[in-house]
Protein backbone atom coordinates (compact mmCIF):
# COMPACT_ATOMS: atom_id res chain seq x y z
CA UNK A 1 -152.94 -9.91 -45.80
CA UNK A 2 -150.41 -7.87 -47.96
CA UNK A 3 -152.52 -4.54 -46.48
CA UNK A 4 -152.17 -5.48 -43.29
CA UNK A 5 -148.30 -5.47 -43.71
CA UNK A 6 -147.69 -2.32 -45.59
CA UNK A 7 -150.46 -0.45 -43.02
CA UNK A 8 -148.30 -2.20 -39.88
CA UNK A 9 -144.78 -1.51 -41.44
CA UNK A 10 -146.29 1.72 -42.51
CA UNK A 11 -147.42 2.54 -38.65
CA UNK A 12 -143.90 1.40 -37.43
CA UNK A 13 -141.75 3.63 -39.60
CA UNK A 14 -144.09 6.44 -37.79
CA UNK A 15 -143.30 5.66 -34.40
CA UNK A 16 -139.82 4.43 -34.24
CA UNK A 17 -136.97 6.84 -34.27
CA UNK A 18 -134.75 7.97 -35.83
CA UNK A 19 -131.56 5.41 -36.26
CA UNK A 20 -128.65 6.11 -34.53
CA UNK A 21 -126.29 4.98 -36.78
CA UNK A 22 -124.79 7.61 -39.10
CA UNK A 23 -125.06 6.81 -42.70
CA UNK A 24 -121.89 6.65 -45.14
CA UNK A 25 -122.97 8.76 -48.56
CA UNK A 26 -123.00 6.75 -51.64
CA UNK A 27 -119.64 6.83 -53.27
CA UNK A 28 -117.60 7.17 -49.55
CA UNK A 29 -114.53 5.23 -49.23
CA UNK A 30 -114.79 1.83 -47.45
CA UNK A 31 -113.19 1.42 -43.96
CA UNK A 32 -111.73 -2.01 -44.95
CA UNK A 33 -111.14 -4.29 -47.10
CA UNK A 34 -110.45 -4.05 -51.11
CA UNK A 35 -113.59 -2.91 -52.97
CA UNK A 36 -114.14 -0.73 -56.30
CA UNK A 37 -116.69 1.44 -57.49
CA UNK A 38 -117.42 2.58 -60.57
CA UNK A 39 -120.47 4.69 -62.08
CA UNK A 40 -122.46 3.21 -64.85
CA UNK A 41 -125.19 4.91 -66.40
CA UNK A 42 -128.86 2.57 -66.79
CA UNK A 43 -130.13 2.41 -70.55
CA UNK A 44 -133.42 1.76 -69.69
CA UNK A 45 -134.81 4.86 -68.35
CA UNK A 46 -136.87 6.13 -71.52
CA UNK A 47 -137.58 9.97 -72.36
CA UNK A 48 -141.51 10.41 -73.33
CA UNK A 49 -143.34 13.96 -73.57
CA UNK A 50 -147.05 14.59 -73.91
CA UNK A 51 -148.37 16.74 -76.81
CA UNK A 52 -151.44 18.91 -76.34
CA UNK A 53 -154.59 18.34 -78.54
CA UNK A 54 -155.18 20.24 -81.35
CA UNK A 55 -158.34 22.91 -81.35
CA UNK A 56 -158.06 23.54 -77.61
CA UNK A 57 -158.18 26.63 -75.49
CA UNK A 58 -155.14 28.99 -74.80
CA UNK A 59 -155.66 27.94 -70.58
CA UNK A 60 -155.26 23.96 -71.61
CA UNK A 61 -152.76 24.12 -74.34
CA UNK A 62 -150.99 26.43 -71.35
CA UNK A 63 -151.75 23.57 -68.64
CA UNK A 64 -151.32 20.57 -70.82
CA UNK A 65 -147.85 22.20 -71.94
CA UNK A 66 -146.84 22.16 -68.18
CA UNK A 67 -147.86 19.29 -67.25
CA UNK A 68 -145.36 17.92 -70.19
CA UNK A 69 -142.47 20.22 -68.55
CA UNK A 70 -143.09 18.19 -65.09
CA UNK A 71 -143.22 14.88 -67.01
CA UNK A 72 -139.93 15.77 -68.47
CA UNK A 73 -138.36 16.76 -65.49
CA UNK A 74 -139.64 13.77 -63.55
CA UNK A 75 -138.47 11.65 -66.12
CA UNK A 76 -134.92 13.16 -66.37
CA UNK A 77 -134.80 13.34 -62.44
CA UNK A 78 -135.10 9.68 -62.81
CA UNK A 79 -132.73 8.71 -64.90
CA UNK A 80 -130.10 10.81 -62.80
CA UNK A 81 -130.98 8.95 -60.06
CA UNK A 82 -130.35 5.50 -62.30
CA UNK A 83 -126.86 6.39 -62.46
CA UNK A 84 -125.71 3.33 -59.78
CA UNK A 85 -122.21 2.77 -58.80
CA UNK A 86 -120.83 -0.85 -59.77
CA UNK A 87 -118.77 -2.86 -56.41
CA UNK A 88 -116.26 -5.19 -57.02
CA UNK A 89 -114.77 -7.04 -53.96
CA UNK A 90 -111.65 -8.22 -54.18
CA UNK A 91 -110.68 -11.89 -52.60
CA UNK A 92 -107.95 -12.42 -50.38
CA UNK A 93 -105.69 -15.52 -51.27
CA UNK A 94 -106.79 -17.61 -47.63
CA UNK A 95 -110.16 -16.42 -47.63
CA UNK A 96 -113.58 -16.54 -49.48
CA UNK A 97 -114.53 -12.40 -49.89
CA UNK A 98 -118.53 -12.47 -51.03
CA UNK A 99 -121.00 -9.92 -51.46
CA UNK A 100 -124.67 -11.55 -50.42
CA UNK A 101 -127.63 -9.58 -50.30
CA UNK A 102 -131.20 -9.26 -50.25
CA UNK A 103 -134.12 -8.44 -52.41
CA UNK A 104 -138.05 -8.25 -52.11
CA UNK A 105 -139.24 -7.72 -55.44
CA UNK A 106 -142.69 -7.53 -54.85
CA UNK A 107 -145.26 -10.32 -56.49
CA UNK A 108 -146.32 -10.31 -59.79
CA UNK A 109 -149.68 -10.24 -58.57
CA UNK A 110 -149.93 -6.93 -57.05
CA UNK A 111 -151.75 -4.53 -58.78
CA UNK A 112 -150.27 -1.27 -56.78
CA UNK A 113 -147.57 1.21 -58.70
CA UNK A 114 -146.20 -0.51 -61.95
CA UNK A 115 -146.44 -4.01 -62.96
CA UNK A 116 -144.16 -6.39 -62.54
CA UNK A 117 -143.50 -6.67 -66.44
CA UNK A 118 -142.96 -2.93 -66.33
CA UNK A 119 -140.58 -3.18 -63.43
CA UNK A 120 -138.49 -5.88 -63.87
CA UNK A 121 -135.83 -4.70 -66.19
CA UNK A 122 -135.51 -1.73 -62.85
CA UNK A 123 -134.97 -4.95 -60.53
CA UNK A 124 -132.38 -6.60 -62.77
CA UNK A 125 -130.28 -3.11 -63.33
CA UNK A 126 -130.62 -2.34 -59.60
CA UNK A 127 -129.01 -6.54 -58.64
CA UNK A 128 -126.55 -5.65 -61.70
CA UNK A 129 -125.45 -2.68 -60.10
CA UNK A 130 -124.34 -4.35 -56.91
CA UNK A 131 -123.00 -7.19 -58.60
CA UNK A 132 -123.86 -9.48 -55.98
CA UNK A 133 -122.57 -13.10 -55.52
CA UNK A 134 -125.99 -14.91 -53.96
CA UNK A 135 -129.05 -13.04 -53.32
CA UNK A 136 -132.00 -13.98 -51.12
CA UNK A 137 -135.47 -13.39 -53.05
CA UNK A 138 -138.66 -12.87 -51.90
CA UNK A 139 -141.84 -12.45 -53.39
CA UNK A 140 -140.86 -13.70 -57.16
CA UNK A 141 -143.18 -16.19 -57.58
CA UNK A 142 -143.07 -19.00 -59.84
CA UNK A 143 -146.80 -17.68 -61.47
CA UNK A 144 -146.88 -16.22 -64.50
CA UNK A 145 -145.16 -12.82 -64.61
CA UNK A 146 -148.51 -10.88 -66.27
CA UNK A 147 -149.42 -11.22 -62.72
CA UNK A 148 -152.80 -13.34 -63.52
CA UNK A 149 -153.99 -16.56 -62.17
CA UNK A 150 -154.26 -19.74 -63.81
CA UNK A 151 -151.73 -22.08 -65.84
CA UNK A 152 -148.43 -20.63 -66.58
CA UNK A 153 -148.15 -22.97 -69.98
CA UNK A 154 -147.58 -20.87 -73.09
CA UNK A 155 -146.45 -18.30 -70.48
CA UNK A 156 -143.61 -16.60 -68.75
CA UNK A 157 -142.82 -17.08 -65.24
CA UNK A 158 -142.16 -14.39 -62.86
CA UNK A 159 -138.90 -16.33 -61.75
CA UNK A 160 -137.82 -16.68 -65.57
CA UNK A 161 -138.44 -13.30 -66.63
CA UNK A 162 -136.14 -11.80 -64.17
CA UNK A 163 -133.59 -14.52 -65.07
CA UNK A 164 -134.03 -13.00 -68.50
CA UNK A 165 -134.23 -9.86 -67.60
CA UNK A 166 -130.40 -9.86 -66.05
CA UNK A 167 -129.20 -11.76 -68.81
CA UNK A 168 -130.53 -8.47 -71.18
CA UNK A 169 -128.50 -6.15 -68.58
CA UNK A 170 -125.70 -7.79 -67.70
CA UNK A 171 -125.20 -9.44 -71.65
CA UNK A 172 -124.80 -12.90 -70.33
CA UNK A 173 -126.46 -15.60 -68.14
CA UNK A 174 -124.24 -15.53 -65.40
CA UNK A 175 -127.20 -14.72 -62.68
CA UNK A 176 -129.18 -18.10 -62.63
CA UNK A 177 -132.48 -18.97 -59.90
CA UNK A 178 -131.93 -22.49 -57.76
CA UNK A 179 -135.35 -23.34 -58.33
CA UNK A 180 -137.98 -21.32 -60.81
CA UNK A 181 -140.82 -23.96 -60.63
CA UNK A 182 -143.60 -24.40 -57.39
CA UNK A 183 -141.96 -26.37 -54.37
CA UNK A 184 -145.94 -27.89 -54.18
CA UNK A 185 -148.18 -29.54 -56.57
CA UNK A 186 -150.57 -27.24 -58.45
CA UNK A 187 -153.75 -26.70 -56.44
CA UNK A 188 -152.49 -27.35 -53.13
CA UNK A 189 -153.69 -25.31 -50.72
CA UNK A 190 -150.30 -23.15 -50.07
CA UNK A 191 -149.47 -19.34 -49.19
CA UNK A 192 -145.92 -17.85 -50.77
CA UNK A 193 -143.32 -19.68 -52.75
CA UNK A 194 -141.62 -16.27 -53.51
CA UNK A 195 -138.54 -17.27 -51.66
CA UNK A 196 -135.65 -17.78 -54.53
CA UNK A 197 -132.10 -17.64 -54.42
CA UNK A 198 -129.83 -16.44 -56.96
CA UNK A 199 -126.43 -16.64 -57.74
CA UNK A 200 -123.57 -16.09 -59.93
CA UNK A 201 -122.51 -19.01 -62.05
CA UNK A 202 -119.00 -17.72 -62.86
CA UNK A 203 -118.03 -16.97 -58.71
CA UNK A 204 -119.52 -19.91 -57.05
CA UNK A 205 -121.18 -23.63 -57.97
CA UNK A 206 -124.35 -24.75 -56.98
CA UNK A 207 -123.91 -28.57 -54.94
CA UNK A 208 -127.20 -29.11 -53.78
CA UNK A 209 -129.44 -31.23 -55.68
CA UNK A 210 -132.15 -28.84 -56.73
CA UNK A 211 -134.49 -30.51 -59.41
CA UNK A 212 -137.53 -28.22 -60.86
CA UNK A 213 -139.55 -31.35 -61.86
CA UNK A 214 -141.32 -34.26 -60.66
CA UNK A 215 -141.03 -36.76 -63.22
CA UNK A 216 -143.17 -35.00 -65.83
CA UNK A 217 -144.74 -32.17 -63.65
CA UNK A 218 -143.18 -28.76 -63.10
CA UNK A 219 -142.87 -28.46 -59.52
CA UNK A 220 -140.48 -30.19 -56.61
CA UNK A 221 -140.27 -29.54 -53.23
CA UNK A 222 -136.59 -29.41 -53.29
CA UNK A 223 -134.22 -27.22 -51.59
CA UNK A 224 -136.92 -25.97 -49.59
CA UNK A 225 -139.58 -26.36 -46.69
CA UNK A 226 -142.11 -25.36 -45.16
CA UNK A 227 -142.63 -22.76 -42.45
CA UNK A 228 -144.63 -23.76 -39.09
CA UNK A 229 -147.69 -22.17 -38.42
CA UNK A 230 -150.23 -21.30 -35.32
CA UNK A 231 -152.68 -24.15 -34.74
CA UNK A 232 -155.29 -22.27 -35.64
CA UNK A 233 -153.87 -20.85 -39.21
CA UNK A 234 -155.61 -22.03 -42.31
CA UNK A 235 -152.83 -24.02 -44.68
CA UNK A 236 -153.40 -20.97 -47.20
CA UNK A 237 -151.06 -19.27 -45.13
CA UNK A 238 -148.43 -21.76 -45.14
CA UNK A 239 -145.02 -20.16 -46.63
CA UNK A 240 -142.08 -22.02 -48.23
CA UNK A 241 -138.04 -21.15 -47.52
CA UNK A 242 -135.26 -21.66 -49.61
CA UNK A 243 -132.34 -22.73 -49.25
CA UNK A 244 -129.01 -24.33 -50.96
CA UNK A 245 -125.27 -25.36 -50.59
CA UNK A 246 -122.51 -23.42 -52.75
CA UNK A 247 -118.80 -23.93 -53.38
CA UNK A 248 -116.69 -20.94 -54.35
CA UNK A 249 -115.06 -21.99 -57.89
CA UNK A 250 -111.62 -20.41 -57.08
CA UNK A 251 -111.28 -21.08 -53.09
CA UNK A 252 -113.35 -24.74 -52.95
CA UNK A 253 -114.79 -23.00 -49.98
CA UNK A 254 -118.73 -24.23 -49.01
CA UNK A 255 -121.46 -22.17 -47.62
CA UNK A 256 -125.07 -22.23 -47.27
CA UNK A 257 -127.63 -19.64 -47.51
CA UNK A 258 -130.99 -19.47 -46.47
CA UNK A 259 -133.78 -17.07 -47.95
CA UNK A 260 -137.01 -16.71 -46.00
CA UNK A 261 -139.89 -14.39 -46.12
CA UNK A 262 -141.78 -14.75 -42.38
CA UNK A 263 -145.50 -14.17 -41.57
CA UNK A 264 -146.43 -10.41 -42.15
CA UNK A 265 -149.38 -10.16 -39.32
CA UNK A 266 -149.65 -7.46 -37.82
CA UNK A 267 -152.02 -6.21 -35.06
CA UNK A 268 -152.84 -3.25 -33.38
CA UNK A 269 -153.54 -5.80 -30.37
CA UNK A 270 -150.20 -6.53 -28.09
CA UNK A 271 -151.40 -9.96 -27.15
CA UNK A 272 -151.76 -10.95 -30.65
CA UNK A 273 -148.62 -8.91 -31.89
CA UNK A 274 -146.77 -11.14 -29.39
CA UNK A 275 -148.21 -13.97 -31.22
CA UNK A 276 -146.98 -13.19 -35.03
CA UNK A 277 -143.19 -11.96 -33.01
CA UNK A 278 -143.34 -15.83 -31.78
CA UNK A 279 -144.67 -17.16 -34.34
CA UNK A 280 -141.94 -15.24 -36.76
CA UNK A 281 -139.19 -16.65 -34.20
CA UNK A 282 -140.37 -20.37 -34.67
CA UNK A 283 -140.15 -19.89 -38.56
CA UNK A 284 -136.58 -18.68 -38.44
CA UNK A 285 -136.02 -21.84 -35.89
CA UNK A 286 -137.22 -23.78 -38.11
CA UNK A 287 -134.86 -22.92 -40.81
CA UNK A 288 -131.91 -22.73 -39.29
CA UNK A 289 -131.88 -26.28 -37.21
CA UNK A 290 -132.70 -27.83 -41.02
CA UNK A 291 -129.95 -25.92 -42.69
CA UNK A 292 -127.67 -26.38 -39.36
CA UNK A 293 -128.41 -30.34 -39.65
CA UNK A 294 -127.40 -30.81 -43.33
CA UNK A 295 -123.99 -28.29 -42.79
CA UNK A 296 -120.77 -30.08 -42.48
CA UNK A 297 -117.93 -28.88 -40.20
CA UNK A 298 -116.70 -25.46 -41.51
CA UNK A 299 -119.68 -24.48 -43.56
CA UNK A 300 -120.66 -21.46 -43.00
CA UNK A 301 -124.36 -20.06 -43.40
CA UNK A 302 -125.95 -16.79 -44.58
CA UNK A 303 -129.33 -16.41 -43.30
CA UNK A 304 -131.17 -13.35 -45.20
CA UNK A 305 -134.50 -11.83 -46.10
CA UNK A 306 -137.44 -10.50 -44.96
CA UNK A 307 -137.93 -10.99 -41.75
CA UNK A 308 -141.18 -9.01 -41.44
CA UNK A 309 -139.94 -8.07 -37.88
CA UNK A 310 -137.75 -4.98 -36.38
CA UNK A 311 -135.78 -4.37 -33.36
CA UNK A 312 -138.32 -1.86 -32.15
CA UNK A 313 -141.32 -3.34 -32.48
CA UNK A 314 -143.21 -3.54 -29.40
CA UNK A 315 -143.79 -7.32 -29.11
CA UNK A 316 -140.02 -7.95 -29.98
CA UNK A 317 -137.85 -9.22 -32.86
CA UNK A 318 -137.33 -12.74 -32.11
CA UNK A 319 -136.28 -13.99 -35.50
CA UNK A 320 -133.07 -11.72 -35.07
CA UNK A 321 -132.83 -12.11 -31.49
CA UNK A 322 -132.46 -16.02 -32.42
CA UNK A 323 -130.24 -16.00 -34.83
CA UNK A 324 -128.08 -13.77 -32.69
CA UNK A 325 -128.18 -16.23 -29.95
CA UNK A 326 -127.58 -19.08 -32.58
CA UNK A 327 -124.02 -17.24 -32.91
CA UNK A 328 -124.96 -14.97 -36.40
CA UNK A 329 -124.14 -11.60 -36.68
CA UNK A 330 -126.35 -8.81 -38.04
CA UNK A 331 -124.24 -7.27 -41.05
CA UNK A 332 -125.98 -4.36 -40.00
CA UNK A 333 -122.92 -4.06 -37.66
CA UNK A 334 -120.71 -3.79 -40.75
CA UNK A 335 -117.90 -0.74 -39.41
CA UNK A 336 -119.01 0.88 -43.60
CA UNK A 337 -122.36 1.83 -43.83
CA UNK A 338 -124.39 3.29 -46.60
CA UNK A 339 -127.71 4.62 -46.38
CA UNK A 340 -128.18 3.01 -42.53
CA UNK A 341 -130.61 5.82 -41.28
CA UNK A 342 -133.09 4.80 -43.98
CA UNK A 343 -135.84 2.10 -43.81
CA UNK A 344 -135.54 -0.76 -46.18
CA UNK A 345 -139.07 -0.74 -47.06
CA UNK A 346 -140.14 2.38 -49.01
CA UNK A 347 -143.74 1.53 -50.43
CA UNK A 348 -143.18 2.98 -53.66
CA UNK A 349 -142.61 6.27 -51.67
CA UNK A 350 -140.68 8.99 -54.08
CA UNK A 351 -138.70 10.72 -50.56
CA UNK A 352 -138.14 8.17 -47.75
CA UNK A 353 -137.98 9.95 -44.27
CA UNK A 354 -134.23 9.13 -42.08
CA UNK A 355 -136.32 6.73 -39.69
CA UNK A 356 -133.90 3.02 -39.98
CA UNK A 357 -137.09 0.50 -39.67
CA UNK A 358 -134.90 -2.34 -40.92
CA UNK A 359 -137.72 -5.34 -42.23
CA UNK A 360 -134.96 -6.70 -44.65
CA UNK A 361 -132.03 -8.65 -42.84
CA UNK A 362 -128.19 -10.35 -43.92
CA UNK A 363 -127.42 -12.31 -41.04
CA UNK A 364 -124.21 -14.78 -41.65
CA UNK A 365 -122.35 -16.95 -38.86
CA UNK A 366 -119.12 -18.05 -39.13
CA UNK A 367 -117.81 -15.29 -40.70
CA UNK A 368 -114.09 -13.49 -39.84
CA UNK A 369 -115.58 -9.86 -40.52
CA UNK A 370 -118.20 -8.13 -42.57
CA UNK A 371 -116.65 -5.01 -44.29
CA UNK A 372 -119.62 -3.16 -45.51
CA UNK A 373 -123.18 -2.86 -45.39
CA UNK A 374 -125.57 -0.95 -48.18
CA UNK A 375 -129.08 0.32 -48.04
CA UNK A 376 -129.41 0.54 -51.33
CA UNK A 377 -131.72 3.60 -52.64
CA UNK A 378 -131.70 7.23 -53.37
CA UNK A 379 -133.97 9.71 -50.48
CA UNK A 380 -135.65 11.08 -53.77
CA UNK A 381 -136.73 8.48 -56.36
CA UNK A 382 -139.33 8.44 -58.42
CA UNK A 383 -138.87 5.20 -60.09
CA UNK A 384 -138.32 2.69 -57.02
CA UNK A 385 -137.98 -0.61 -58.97
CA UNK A 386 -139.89 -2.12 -55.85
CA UNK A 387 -141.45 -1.19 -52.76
CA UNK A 388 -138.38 -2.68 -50.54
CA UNK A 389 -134.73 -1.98 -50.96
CA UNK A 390 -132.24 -4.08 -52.48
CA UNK A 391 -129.62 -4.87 -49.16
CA UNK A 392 -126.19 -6.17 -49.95
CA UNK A 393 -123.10 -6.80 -47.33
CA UNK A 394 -119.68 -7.60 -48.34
CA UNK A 395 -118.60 -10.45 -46.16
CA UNK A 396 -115.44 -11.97 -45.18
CA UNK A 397 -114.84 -15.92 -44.45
């Protein structure tokens, strides 16, 4: 399943062209609103060399020796590039100023690139940098974080490891999950339960009842549900969204937000593409009329993730094309942009190519303006901390 995605998103970043949009360089000045940057440097880029063997040839002490000089340089390209700038947004005194976002981390359970264990401290310096009020999650599963199957007793979650992961980088545990437990009881027969959301404890207070347990037993459906699927689909492909309602501490102002993470068929075959795009639109349907039901007057709702879909895909992008008619607004649409001409998927790739294949979406309704939208990634990175782009938009209600 997870190779037919990458080979489909993979095939679309091919054919579609070039965005339109002209992307703001990292570090530009804002066109509104009150924000702050600030370069940090990132500790945990490490500096290793290899030594060549003793008792070898002049030609392979020669070759081994340069192979060490591009290792260096590699190494010390990459922790240039882990030089992020820090935002701060700045609230107004009527109105609730957030920055949401959102991240697909890639599964513990992959076994492309670097492991998750080897990765996540990356994933927790790259949300750090952005400082980020909520964040939609995807693909950090509540499995065990070595990435192997079986019983996660006597081991670490995926889910907890990047909560302690940010509380190593940041020096506090500010940046807590809603859920880190399943949302189904062990063994059912159940696709992804990677959506998460995360948020900052000291900007905003969680008021949905979220509990991780069921009586004894680790797992709960709540604060989440599950995603319709074709009437032929086995229940192995049935995925799970989150969702929750927040309060800002200083304002008392409510929102909701909504992570999701929507089929990822693809098919060379238009008829069946057509399918998946509907099929994709009924899941973010779904979502919204269950979030839209439990939302009082005046609470506003931030719909983000990955949407698996993109506005040039053949069959459509009905997910967007939805929520657009449901009153959101793409963030894309943000009058600040950074890094717009760039997909948001980048398969572990070290140079992206300036073709804006968008899979990764911040949709929010009910909002007065959205000041700013980021990409956020270097073209040339060697050490992508996952194989999609952390998104963030600084939002105005």
């Amino acid at each position: 399943m997870r190779a037919q995605r990458v080979a489909a998103a993979t095939a679309a970043i091919g054919i579609v062209a070039v965005c339109c949009a002209v992307g703001i360089s990292a570090g530009s000045a804002p066109t509104s609103g009150s924000i702050n940057a600030k370069a940090v440097s990132d500790p945990g880029v490490s500096q290793t060399t290899t030594s060549p063997k003793k008792h070898v040839s002049s030609t392979s002490h020669k070759a081994e020796t340069g192979q060490a000089r591009v290792t260096k340089a590699v190494e010390a390209q990459s922790s240039k590039l882990r030089v992020r700038e820090v935002f701060n947004l700045t609230e107004t005194q009527n109105s609730l100023a957030l920055r949401v976002g959102t991240f697909n981390v890639r599964t513990s359970r992959a076994h492309d690139g670097r492991s998750w264990l080897s990765r996540a401290g990356d994933v927790a310096r790259e949300i750090a940098s952005r400082n980020p009020g909520v964040l939609a999650v995807q693909e950090l599963g509540p499995g065990r974080a070595d990435g192997s199957k079986g019983t996660t007793t006597g081991h670490l979650r995926q889910t907890t490891s990047l909560e302690r992961s940010l509380k190593s980088v940041v020096g506090d545990g500010r940046y807590q999950l809603v859920r880190t437990t399943p949302y189904v009881k062990p063994g059912t027969n159940h696709g992804t339960q990677g959506t998460r959301i995360l948020y900052d404890t000291r900007k905003f207070k969680l008021l949905s009842n979220c509990p991780e347990k069921t009586g004894s037993k680790n797992y709960n459906p709540s604060c989440s549900m599950n995603l319709p699927l074709r009437g032929s689909d086995s229940e192995s492909l049935r995925r799970s969204a989150a969702y929750a309602k927040f309060a800002d501490r200083k304002s008392g102002k409510r929102f909701w937000i909504v992570s999701v993470h929507l089929d990822d068929r693809h098919s060379g075959s238009l008829s069946t593409e057509k399918s998946y795009n509907a099929l994709r639109g009924r899941q973010a349907r779904a979502v919204y009329l269950r979030v839209n039901g439990l939302a009082k007057a005046g609470e506003k709702i931030i719909y983000a993730g990955d949407f698996n879909s993109w506005q040039t895909n053949r069959a459509g992008d009905a997910p967007r094309e939805y929520l657009l008619h449901q009153g959101f607004s793409d963030t894309f649409a943000a009058k600040s942009r950074i890094n717009s001409k760039y997909p948001t998927i980048n398969h572990y790739k070290t140079t992206l190519p300036a073709k804006g294949v968008r899979l990764d979406y911040v949709m929010v309704k009910g909002s007065k303006r959205v000041l700013r939208y980021e990409n956020v990634m270097k073209r040339v990175d060697s050490s992508r901390p996952s194989d999609h782009n952390l998104v963030v938009s600084d939002v105005v209600f």
